[in-house]
N, C-alpha and C. Protein backbone atom coordinates (compact mmCIF):
# COMPACT_ATOMS: atom_id res chain seq x y z
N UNK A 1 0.01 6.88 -19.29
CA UNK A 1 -0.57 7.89 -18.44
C UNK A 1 -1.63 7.29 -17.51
N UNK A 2 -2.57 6.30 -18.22
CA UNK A 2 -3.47 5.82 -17.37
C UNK A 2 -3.23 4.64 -16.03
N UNK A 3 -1.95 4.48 -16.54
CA UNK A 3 -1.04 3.28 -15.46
C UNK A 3 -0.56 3.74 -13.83
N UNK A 4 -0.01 5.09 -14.70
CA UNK A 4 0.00 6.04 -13.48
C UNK A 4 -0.64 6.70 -12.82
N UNK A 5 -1.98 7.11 -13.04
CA UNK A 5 -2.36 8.07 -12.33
C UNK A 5 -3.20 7.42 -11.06
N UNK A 6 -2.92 8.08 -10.18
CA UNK A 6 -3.54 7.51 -8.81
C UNK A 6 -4.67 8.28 -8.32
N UNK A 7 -5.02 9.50 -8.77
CA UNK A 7 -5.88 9.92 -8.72
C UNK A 7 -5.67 11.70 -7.71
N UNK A 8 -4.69 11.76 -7.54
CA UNK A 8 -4.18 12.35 -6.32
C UNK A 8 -3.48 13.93 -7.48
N UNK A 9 -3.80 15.23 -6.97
CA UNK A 9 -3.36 16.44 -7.83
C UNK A 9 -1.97 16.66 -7.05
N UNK A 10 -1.41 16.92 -8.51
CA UNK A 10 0.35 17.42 -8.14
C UNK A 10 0.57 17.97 -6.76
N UNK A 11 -0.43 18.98 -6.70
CA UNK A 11 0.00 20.22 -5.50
C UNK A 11 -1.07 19.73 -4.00
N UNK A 12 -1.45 18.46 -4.15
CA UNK A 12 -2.33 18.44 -3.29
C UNK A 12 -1.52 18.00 -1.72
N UNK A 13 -1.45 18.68 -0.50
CA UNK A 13 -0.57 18.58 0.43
C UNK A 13 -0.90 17.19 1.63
N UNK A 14 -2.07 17.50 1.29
CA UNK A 14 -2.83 15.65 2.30
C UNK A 14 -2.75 14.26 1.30
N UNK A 15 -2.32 14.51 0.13
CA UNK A 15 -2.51 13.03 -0.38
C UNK A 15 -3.20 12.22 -0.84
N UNK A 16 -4.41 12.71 -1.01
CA UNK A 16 -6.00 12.34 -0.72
C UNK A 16 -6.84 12.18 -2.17
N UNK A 17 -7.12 11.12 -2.37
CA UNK A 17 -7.73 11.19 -3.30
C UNK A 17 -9.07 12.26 -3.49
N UNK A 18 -8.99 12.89 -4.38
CA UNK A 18 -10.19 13.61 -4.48
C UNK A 18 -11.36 13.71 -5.38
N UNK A 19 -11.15 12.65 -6.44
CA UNK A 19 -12.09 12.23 -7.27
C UNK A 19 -13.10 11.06 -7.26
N UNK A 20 -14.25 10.92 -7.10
CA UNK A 20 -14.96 9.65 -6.84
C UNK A 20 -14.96 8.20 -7.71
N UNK A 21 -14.38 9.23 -8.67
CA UNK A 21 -13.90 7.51 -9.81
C UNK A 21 -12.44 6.89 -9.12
N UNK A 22 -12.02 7.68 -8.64
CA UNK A 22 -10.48 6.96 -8.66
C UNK A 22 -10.70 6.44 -6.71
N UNK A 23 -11.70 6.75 -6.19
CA UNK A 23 -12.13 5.95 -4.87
C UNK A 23 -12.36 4.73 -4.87
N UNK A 24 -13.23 4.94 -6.16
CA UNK A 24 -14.39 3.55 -6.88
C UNK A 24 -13.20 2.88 -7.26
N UNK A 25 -12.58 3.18 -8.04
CA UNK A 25 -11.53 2.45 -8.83
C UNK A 25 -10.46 1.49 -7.64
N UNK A 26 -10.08 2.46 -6.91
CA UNK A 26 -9.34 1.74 -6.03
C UNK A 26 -10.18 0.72 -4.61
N UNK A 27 -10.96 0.60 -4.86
CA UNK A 27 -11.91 0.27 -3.85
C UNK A 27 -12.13 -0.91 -4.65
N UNK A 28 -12.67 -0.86 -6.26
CA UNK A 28 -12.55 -2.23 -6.52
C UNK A 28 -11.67 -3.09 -7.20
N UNK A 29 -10.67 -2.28 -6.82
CA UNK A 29 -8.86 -3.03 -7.62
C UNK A 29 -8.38 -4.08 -5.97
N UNK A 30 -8.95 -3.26 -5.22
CA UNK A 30 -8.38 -3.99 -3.54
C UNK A 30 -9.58 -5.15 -3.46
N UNK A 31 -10.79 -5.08 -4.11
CA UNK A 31 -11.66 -5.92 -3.90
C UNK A 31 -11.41 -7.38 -4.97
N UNK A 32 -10.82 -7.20 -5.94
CA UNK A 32 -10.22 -7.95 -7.26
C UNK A 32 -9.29 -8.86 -6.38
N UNK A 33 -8.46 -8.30 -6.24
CA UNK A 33 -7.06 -8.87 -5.17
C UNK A 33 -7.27 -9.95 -4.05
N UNK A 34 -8.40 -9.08 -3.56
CA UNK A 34 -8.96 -10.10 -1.93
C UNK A 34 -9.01 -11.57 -2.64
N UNK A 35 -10.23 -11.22 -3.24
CA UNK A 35 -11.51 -12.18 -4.16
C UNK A 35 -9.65 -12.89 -4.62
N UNK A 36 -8.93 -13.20 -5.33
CA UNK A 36 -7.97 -13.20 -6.17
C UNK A 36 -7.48 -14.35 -5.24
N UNK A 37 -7.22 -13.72 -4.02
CA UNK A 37 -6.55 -14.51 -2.81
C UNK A 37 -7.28 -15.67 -2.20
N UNK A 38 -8.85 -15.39 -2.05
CA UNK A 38 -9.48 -15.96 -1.79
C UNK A 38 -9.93 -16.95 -2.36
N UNK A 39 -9.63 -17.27 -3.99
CA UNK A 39 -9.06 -18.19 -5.04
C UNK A 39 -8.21 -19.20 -4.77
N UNK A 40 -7.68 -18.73 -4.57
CA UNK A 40 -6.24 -19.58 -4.90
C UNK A 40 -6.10 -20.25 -3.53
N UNK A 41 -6.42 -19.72 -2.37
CA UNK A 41 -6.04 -20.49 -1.12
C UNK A 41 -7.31 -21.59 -1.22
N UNK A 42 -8.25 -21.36 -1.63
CA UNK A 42 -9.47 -22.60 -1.42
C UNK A 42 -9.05 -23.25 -2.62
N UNK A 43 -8.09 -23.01 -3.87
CA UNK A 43 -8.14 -23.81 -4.97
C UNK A 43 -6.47 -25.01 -3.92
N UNK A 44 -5.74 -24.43 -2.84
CA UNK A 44 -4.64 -25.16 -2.36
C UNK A 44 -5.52 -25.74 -1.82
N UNK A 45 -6.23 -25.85 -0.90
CA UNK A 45 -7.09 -26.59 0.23
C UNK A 45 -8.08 -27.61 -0.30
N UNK A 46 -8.37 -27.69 -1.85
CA UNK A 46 -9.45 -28.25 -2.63
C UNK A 46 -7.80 -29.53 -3.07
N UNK A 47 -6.88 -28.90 -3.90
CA UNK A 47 -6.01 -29.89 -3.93
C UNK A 47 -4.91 -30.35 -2.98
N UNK A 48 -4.89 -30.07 -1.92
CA UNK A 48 -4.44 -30.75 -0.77
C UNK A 48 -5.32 -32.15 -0.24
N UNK A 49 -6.84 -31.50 -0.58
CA UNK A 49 -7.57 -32.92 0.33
C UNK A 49 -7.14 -34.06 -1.13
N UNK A 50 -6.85 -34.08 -2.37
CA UNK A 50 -6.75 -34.95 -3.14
C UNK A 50 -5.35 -35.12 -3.48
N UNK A 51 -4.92 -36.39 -2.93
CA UNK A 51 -3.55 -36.73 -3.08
C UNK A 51 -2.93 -36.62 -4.01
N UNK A 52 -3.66 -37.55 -5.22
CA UNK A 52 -2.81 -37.36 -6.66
C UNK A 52 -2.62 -36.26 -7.00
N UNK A 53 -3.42 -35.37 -6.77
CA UNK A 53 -3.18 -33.60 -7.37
C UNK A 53 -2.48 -32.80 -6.93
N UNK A 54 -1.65 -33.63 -5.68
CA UNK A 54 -0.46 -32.45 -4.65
C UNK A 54 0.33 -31.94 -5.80
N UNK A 55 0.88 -32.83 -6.63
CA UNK A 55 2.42 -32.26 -7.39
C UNK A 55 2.14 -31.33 -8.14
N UNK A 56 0.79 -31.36 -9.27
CA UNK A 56 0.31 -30.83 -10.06
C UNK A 56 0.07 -29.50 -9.44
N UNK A 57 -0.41 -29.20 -8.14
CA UNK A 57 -1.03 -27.86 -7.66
C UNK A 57 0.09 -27.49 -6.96
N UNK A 58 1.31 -27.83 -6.66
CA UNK A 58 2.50 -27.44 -6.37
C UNK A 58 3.11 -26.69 -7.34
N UNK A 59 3.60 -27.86 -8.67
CA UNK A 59 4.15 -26.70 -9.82
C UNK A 59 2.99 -25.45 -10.32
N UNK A 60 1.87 -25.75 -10.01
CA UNK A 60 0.78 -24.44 -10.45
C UNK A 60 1.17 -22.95 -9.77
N UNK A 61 1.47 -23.03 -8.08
CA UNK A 61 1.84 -22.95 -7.37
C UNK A 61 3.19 -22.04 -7.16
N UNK A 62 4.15 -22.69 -7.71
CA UNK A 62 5.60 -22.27 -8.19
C UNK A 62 5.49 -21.67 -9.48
N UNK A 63 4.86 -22.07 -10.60
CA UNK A 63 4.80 -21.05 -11.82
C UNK A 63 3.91 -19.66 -11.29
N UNK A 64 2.38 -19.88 -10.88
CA UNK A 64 2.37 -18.60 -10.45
C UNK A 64 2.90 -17.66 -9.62
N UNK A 65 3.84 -18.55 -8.88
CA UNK A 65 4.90 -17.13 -7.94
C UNK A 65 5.71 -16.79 -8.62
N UNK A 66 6.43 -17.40 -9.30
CA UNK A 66 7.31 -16.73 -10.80
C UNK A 66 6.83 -16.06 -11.52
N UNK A 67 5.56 -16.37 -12.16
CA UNK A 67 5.20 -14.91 -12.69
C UNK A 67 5.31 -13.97 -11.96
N UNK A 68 4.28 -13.99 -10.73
CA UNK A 68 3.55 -13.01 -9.86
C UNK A 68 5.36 -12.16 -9.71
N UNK A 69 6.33 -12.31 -9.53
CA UNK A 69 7.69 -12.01 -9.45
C UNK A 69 8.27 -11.68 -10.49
N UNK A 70 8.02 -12.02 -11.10
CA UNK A 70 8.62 -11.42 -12.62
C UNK A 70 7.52 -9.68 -12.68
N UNK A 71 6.31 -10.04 -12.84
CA UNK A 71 5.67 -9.04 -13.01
C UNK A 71 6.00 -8.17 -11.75
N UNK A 72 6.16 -8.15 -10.58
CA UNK A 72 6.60 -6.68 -9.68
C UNK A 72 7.63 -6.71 -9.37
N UNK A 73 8.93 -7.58 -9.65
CA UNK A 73 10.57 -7.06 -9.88
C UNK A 73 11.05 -7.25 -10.87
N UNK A 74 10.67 -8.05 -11.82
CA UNK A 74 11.61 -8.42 -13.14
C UNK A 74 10.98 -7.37 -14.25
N UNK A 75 9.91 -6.35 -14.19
CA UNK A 75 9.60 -5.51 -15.27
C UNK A 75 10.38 -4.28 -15.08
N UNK A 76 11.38 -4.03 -13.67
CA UNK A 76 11.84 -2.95 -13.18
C UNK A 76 13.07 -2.79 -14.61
N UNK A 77 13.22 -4.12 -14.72
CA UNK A 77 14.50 -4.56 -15.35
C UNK A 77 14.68 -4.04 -16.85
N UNK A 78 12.99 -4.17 -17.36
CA UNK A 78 13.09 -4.39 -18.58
C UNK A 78 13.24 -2.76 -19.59
């Protein structure tokens, strides 16, 4: 139940969130994500300037897009 709810009432015709937790909530689930992104591209750019570490931050790289893929098409499955 808590996976689903977006915050939004059955009958509500605009769509709109109308509760201030579920504003908050989504305000800092999009802020998690940024920050998330903002990770990982300075952790490529940190092992790009160091040669020996290309391969290593490549397969890092390729396993986390396989997860990241498994978790938003391969759970459709399960």
């Amino acid at each position: 139940m808590l996976h689903t709810f977006n915050g939004v009432h059955p009958g509500s015709s605009q769509g709109e969130r109308d509760w201030w937790l579920a504003h908050l909530w989504s305000l800092s689930m999009d802020a998690l994500a940024v920050g998330l992104i903002l990770l990982v591209l300075s952790s490529l750019v940190m092992a790009h300037e160091q040669r020996e570490k290309r391969l290593l931050a490549g397969i890092a790289v390729a396993l986390g897009c396989g997860i990241c893929g498994f978790f938003v098409f391969g759970l459709r499955w399960l």
